[in-house]
Protein backbone atom coordinates (compact mmCIF):
# COMPACT_ATOMS: atom_id res chain seq x y z
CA UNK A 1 -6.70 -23.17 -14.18
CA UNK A 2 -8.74 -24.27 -11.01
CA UNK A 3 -11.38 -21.97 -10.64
CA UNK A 4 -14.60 -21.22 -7.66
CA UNK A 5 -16.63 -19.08 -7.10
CA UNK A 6 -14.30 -17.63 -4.49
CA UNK A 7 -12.16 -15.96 -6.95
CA UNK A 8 -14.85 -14.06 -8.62
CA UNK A 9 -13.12 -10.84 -7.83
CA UNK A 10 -15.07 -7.67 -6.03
CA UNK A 11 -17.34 -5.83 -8.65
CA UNK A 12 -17.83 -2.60 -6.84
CA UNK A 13 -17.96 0.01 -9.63
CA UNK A 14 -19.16 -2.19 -12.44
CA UNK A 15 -22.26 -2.02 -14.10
CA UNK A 16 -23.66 -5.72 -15.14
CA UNK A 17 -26.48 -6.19 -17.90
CA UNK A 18 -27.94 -10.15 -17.68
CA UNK A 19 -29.98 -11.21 -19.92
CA UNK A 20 -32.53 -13.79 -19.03
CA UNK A 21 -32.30 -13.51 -15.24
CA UNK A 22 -35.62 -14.93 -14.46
CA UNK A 23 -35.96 -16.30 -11.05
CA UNK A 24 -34.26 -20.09 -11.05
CA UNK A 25 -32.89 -20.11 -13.99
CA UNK A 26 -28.99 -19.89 -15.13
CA UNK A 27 -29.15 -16.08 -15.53
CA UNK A 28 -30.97 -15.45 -12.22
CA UNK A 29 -27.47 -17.31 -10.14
CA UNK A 30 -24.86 -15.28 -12.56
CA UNK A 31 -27.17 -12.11 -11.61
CA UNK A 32 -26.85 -12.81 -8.23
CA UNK A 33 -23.23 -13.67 -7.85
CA UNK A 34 -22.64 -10.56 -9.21
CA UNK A 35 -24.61 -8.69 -7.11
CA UNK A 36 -23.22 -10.54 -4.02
CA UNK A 37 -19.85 -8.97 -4.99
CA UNK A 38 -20.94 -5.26 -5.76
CA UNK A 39 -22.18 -4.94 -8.91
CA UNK A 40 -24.92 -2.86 -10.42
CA UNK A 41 -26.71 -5.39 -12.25
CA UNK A 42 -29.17 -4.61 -14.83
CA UNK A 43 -32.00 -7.72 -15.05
CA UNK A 44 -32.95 -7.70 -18.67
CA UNK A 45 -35.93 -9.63 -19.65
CA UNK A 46 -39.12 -9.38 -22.02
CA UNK A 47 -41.87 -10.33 -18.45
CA UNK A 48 -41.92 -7.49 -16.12
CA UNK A 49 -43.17 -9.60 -13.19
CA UNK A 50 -40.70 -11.87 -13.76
CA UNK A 51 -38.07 -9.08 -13.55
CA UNK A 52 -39.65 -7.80 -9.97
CA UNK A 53 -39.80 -11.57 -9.12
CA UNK A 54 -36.27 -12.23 -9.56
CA UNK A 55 -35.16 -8.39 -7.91
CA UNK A 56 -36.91 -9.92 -4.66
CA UNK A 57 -34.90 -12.90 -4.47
CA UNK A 58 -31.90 -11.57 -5.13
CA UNK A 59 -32.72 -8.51 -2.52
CA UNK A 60 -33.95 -11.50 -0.21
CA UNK A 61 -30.29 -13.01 -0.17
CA UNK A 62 -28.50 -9.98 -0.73
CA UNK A 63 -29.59 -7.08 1.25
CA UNK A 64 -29.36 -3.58 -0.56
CA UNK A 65 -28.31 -5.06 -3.96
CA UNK A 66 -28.16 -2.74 -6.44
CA UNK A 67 -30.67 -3.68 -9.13
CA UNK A 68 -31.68 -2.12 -12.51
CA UNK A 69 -34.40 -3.70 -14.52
CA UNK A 70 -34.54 -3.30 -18.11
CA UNK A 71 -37.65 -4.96 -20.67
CA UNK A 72 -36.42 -6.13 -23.44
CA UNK A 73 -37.75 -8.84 -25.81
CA UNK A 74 -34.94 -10.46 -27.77
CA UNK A 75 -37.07 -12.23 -30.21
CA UNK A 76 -38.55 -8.40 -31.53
CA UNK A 77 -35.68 -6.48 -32.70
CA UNK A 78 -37.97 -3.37 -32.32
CA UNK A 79 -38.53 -3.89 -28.35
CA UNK A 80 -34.37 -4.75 -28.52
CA UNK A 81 -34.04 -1.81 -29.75
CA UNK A 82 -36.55 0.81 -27.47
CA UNK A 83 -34.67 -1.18 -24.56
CA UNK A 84 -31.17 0.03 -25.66
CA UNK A 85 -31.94 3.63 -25.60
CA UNK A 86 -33.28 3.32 -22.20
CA UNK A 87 -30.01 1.31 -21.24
CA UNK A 88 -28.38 4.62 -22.47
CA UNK A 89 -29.31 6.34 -19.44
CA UNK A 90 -27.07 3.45 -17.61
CA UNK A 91 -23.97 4.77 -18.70
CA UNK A 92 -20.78 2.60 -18.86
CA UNK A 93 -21.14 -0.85 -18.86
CA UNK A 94 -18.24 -3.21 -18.06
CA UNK A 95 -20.15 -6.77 -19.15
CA UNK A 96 -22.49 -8.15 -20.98
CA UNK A 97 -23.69 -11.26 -20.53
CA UNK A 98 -25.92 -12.95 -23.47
CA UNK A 99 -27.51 -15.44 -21.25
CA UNK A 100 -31.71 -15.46 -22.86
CA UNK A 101 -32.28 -18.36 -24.79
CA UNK A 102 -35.06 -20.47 -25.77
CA UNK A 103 -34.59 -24.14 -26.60
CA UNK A 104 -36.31 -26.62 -29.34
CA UNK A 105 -39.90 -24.97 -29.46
CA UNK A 106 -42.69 -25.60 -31.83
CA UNK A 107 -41.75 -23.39 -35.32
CA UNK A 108 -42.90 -19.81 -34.42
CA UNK A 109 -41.90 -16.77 -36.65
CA UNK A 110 -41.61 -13.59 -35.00
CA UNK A 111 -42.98 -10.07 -35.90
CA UNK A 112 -39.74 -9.52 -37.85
CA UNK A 113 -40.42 -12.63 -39.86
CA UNK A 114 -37.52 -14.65 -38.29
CA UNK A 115 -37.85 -18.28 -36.69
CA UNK A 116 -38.04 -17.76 -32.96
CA UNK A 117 -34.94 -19.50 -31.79
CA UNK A 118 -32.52 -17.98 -33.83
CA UNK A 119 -34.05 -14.18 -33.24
CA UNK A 120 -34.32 -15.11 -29.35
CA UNK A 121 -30.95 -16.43 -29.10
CA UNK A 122 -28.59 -15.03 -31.93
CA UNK A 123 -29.91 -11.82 -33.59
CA UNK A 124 -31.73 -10.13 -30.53
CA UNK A 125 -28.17 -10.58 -28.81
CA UNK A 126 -26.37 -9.25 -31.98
CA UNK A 127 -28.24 -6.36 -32.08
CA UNK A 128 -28.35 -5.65 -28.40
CA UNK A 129 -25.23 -5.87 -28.35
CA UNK A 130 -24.01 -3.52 -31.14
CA UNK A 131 -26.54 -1.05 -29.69
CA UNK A 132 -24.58 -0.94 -26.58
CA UNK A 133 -21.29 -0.52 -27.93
CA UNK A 134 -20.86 2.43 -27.23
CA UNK A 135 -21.41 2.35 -23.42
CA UNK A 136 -19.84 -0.83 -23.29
CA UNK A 137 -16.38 0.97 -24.91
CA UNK A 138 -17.14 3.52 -22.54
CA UNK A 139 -16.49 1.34 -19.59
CA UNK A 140 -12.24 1.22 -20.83
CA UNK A 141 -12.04 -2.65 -19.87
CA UNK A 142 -15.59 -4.32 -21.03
CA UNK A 143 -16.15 -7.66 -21.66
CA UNK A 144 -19.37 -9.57 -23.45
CA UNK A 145 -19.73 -13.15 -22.88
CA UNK A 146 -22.31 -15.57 -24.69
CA UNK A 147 -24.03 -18.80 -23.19
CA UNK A 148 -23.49 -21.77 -25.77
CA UNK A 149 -24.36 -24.94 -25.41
CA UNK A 150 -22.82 -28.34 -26.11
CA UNK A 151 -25.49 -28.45 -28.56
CA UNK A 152 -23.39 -26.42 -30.69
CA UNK A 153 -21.67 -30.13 -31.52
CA UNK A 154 -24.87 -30.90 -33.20
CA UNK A 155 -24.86 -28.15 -36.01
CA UNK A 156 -23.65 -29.64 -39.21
CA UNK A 157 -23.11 -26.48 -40.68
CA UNK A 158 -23.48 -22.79 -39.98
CA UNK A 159 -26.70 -20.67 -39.83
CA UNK A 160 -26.29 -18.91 -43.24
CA UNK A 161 -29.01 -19.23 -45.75
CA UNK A 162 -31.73 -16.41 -46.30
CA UNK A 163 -32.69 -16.71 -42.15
CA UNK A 164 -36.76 -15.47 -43.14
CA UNK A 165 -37.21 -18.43 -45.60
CA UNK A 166 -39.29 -20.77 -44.34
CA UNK A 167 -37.66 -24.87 -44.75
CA UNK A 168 -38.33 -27.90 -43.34
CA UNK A 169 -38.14 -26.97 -39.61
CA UNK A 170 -36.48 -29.34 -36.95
CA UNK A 171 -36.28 -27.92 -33.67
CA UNK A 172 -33.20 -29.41 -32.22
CA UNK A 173 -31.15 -29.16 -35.06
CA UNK A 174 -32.04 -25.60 -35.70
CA UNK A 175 -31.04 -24.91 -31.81
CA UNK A 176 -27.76 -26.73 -32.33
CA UNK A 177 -27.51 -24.21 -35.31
CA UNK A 178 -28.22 -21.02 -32.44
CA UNK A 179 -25.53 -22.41 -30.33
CA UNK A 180 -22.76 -22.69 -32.93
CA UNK A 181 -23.95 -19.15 -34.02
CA UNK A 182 -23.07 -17.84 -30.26
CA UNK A 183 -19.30 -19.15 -30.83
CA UNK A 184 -19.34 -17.54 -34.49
CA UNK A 185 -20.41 -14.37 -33.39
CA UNK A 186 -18.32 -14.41 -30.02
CA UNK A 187 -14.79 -15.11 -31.85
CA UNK A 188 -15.67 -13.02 -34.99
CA UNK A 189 -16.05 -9.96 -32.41
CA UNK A 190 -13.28 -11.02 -30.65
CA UNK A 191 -11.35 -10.45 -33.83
CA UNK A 192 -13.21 -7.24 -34.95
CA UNK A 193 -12.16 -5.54 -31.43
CA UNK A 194 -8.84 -6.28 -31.52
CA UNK A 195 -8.93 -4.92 -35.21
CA UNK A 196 -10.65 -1.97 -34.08
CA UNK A 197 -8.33 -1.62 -30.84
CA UNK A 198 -11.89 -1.67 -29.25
CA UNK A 199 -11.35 -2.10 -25.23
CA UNK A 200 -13.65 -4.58 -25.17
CA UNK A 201 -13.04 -9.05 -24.87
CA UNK A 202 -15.68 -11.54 -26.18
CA UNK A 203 -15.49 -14.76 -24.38
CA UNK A 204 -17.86 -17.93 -24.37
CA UNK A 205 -19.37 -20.39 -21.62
CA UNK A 206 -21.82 -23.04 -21.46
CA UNK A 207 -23.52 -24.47 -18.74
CA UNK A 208 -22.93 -28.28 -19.29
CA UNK A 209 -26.58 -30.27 -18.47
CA UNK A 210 -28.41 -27.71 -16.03
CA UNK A 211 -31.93 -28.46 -14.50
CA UNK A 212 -33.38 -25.06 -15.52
CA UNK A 213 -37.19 -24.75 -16.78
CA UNK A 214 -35.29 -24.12 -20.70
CA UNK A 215 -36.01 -27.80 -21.82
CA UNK A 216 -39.78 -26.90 -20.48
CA UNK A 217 -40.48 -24.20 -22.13
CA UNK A 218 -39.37 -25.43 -24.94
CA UNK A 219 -40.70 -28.82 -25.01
CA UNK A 220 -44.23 -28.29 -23.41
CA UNK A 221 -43.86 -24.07 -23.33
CA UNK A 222 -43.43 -23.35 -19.76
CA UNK A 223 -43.84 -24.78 -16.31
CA UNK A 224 -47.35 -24.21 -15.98
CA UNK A 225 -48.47 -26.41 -18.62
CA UNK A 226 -50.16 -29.79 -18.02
CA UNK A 227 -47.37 -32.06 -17.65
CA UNK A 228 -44.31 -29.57 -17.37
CA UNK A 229 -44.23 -30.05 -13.38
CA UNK A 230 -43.42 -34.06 -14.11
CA UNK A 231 -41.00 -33.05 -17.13
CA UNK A 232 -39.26 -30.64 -14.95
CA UNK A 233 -38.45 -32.76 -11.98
CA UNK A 234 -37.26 -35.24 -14.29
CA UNK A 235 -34.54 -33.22 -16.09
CA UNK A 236 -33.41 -32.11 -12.62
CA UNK A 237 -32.72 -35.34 -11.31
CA UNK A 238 -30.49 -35.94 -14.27
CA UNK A 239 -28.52 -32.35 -14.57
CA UNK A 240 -26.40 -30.30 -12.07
CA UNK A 241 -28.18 -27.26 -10.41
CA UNK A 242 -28.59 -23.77 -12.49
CA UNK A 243 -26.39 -22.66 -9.51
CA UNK A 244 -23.48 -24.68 -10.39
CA UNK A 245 -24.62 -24.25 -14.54
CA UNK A 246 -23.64 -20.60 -14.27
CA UNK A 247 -19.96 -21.47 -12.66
CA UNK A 248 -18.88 -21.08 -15.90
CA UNK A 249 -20.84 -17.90 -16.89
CA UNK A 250 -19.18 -16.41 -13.78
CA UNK A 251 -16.10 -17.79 -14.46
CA UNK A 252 -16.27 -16.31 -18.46
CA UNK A 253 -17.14 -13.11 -17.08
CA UNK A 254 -14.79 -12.47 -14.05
CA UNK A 255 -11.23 -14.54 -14.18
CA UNK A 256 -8.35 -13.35 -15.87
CA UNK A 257 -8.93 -14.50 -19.63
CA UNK A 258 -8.09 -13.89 -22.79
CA UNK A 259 -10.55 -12.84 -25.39
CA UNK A 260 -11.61 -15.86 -27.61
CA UNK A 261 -11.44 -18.19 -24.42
CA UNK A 262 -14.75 -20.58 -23.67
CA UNK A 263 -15.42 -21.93 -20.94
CA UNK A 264 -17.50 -25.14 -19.58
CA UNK A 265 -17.68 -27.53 -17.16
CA UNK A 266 -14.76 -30.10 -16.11
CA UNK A 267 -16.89 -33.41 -15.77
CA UNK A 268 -16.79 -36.50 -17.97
CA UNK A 269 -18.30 -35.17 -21.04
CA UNK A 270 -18.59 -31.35 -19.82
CA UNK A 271 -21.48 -32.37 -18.63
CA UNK A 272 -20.75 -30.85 -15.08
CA UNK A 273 -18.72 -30.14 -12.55
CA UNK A 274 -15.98 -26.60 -11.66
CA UNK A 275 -15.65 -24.34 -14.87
CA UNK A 276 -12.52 -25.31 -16.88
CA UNK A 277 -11.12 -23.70 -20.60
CA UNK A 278 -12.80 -26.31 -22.84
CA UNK A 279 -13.23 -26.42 -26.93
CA UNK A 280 -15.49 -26.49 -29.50
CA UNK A 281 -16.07 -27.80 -32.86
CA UNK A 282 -13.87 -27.13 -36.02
CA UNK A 283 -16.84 -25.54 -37.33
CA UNK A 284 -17.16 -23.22 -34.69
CA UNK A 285 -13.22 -21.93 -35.33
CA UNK A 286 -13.86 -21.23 -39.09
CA UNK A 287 -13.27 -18.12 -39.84
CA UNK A 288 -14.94 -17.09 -43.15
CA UNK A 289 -17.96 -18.58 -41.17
CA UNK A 290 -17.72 -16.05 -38.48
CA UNK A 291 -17.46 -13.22 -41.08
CA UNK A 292 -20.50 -14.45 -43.41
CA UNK A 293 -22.49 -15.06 -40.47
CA UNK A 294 -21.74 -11.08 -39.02
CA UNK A 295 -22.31 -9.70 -42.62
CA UNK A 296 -25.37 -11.68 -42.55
CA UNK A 297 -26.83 -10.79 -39.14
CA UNK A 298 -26.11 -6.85 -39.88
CA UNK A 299 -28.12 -7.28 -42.86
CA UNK A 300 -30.80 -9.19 -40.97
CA UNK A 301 -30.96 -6.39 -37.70
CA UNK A 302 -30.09 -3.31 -39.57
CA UNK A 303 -26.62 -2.04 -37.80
CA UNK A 304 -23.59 -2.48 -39.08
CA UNK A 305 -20.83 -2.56 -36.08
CA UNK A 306 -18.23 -1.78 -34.89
């Protein structure tokens, strides 16, 4: 189906959580969109400033957008959590969007004794959420949609050993291993709603090659750094604009789809151009994967959902 962002459809009504909306960055032009079109949408980030900083743009290119922010650290499951009950004073929400990432940085292990990438981009998701479920079923027609990557081609297998052991750590295999876990977990919920006759669709996207600051922080951690200014311009001049990176976000989260569906760019390789339906690896599809990966991340968070 040809899509634009002309046929993202009026979202008066709808409450909107986006993770990782910081000003810039793929998150910040889904955020937006949405609030072009209506929506409440709820900027959820760990940086407060950067929150404020990103409500200002938006407000400065849509006047009287309706803007909720919410902290929330996806890398500690205990500030995932605190940020879910206040998100309970949101009431319905219609989507989710599991945008937050962080790509290939130096091995870090979090407070909950987890390597950073894979708590920052599978299991603070996961638990967030499960947490909102119920607000999220409260909405009568939600939908949750998770930002992959190509990357995800890169995994050779699926994320399931003990995930607090400490191995030999290599950064961009390990984030082709968070990628392939977004498309595990989005099809295994897909499944577990329809089981559960949940009204609720899990869908997919990725962004293609987008000149956001992601590779920065990651490689040199953040666009501040000595360096990071020279690194940054670089990737852009290769990659499409975050603008046009979260076409398929947008696209995920607003046309008429079927659960399961992911979406990504229609250029030679995927690597940009209009939002299409695209595919993903065999590995990604299998299903006792998807289930050992769930029964593993409920152990890991603490919550077992639906």
């Amino acid at each position: 189906m040809s899509w634009s962002l002309d046929d993202v459809p009026d979202q008066h009504g709808r409450t909107a959580v986006v993770t990782g909306p910081s000003k810039g960055g793929l998150g910040y032009y889904t955020a937006l969109e949405l609030a072009r079109r209506g929506a409440r949408v709820v900027l959820a980030g760990r940086n407060p400033d950067k929150l404020r900083g990103a409500a200002e743009a938006i407000r400065g290119e849509v006047a009287g957008a309706d803007l909720v922010d919410l902290v929330v650290d996806l890398a500690d499951l205990g500030s995932v959590r605190r940020g879910a009950e206040e998100a309970a004073a949101l009431g319905a929400i219609h989507l989710l969007v599991n945008n937050a990432g962080i790509m290939a940085p130096p091995f870090r292990r979090t407070s909950d004794g987890l390597e950073s990438q894979m708590a920052t981009n599978h299991y603070g998701p996961f638990l967030l959420t499960g947490l909102l479920l119920p607000q999220l079923r409260e909405s009568g027609d939600a939908r949750v949609v998770a930002v992959s990557s190509i990357a995800h081609r890169i995994a050779r297998s699926a994320p399931l050993g003990d995930p607090r052991a400490r191995g030999h750590y290599r950064r961009w295999p390990v984030y082709g291993q968070t990628k392939l876990a977004n498309l595990l977990f989005t099809f295994e919920l897909e499944r577990r709603a329809r089981q559960a006759d949940l009204p609720l669709r899990a869908l997919a996207a990725h962004p293609g090659v987008s000149g956001s600051h992601l590779v920065v922080n990651g490689q040199v951690g953040g666009v501040q750094r000595r360096g990071a200014s020279i690194l940054d311009a670089a990737v852009k001049a290769v990659t499409q604009s975050p603008a046009a990176g979260a076409w398929p976000t947008l696209m995920a989260a607003t046309a008429d789809l079927p659960g399961g569906t992911y979406v990504g760019p229609s250029g030679l390789g995927e690597l940009g151009g209009t939002p299409q339906v695209v595919t993903t690896t065999a590995l990604a599809r299998d299903e006792m994967a998807q289930r050992r990966l769930w029964e593993l991340s409920e152990q890991t968070v603490g919550l077992s959902w639906p």
